[in-house]
C-alpha atoms as a PDB file:
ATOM      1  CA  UNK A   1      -7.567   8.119   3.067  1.00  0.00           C
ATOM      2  CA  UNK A   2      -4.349   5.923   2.853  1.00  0.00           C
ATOM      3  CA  UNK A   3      -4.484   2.458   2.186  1.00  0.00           C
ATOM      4  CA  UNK A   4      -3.148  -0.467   3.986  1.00  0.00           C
ATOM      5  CA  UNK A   5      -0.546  -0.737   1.562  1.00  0.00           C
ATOM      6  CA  UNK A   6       0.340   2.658   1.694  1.00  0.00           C
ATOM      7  CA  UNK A   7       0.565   2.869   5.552  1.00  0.00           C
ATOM      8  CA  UNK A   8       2.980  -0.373   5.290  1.00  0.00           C
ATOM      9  CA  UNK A   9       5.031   1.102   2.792  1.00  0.00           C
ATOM     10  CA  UNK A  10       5.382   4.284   4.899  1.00  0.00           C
ATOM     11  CA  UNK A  11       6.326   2.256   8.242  1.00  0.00           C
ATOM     12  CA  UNK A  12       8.670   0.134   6.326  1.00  0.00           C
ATOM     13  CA  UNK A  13       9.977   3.272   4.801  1.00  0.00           C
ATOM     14  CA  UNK A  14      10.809   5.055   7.729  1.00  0.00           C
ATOM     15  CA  UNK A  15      11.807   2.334  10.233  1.00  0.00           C
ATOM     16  CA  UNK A  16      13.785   0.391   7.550  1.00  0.00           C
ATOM     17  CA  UNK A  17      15.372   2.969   5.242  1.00  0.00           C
ATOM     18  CA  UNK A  18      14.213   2.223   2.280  1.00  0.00           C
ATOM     19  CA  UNK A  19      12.262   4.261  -0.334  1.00  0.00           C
ATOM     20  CA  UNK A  20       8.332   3.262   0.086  1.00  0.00           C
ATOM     21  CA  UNK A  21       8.802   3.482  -4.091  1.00  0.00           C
ATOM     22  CA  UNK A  22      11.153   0.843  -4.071  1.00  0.00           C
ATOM     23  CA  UNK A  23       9.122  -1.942  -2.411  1.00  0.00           C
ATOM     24  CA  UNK A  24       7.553  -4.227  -4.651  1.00  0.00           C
ATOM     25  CA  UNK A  25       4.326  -5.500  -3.299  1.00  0.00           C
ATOM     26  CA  UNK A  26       5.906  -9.436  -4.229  1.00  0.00           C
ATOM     27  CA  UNK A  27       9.292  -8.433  -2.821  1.00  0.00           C
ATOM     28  CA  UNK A  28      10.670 -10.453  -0.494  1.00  0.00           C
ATOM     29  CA  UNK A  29      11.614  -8.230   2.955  1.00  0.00           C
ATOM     30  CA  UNK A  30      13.562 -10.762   4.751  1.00  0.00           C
ATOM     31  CA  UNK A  31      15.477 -11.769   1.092  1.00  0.00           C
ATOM     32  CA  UNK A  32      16.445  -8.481  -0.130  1.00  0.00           C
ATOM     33  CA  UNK A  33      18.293  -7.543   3.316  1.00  0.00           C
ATOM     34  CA  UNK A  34      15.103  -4.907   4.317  1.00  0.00           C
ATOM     35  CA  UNK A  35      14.526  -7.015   7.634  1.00  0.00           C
ATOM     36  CA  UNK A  36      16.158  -9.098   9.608  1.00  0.00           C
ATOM     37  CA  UNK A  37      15.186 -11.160  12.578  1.00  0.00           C
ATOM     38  CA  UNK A  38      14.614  -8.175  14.853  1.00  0.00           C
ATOM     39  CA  UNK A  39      13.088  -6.366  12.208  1.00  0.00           C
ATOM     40  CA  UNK A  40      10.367  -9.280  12.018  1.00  0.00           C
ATOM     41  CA  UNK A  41       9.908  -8.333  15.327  1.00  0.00           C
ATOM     42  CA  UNK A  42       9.251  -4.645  14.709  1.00  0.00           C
ATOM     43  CA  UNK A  43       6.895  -5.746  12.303  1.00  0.00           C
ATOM     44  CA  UNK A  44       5.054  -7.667  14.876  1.00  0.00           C
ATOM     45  CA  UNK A  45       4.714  -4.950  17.248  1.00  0.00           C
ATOM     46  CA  UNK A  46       3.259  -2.787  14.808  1.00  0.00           C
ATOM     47  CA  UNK A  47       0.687  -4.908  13.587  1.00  0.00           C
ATOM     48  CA  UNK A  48      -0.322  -5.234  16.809  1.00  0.00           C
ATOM     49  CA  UNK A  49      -0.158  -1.699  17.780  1.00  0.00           C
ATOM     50  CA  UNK A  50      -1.418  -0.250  14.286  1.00  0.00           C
ATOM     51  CA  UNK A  51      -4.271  -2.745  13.670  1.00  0.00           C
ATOM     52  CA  UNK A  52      -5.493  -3.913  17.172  1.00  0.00           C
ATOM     53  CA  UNK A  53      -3.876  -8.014  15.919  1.00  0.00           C
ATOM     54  CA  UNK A  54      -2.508 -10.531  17.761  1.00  0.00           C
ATOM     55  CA  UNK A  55       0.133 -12.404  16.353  1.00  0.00           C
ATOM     56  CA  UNK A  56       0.983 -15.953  17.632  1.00  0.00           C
ATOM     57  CA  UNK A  57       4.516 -17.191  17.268  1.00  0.00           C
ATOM     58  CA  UNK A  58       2.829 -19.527  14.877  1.00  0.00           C
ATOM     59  CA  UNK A  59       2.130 -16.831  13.039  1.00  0.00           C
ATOM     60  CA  UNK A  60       5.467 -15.311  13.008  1.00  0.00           C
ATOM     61  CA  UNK A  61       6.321 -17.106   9.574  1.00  0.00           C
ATOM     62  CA  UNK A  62       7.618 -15.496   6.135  1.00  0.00           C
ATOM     63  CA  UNK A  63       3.991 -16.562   4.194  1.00  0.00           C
ATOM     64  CA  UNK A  64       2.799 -14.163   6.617  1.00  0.00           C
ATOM     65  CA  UNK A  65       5.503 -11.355   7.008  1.00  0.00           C
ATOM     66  CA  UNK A  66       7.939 -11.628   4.284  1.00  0.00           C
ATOM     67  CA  UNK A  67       6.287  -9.169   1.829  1.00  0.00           C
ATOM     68  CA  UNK A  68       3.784  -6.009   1.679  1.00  0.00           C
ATOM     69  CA  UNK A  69       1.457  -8.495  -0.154  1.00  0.00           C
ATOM     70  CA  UNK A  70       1.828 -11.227   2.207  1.00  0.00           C
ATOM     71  CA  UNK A  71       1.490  -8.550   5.144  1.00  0.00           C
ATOM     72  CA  UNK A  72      -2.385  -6.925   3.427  1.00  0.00           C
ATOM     73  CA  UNK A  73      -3.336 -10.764   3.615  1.00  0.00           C
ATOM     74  CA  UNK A  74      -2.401 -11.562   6.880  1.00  0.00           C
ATOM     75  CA  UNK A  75      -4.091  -8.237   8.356  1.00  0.00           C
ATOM     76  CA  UNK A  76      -7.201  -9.198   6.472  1.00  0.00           C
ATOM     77  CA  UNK A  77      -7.395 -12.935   7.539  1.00  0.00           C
ATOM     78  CA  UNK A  78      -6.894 -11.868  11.185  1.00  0.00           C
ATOM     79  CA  UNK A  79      -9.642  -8.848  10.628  1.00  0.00           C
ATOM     80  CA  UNK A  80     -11.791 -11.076   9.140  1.00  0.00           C
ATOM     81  CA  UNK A  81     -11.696 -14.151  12.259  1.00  0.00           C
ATOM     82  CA  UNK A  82     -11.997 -10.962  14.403  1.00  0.00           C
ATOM     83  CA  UNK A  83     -14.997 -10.327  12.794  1.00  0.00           C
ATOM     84  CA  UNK A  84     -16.647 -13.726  12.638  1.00  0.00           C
END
């Protein structure tokens, strides 16, 4: 079964053109060039599609979106209030 990580590796991968290999968990997405505004959005829409999330514009910041790590704890927080 592929892990969360994995699965965001692969979309960023394949929608960003990148190697999955060369993502660093801690690696900035919007800093290193890998996404730009309308990539955030791309982002969005897949969290939403992929996970069943909402995210608020509130939500739409880089402590949230701005790296594979930041992007496992985000999915998690919002599973979790889903859950409680």
């Amino acid at each position: 079964m592929e892990t969360l990580e994995s699965q965001l590796r692969c979309f960023i991968a394949d929608n960003f053109f990148v190697e999955p290999d060369e993502l660093s968990g801690d690696a900035s997405l919007l800093g290193s060039g890998t996404l730009d505004s309308t990539g955030v959005l791309e982002i969005i829409l897949h969290l939403e599609e992929a996970y069943g999330i909402t995210v608020s514009d509130a939500e739409a910041l880089p402590r949230n979106l701005d790296t594979i790590n930041n992007l496992i704890r985000f999915i998690a927080s919002k599973r979790a209030m889903a859950t409680a």
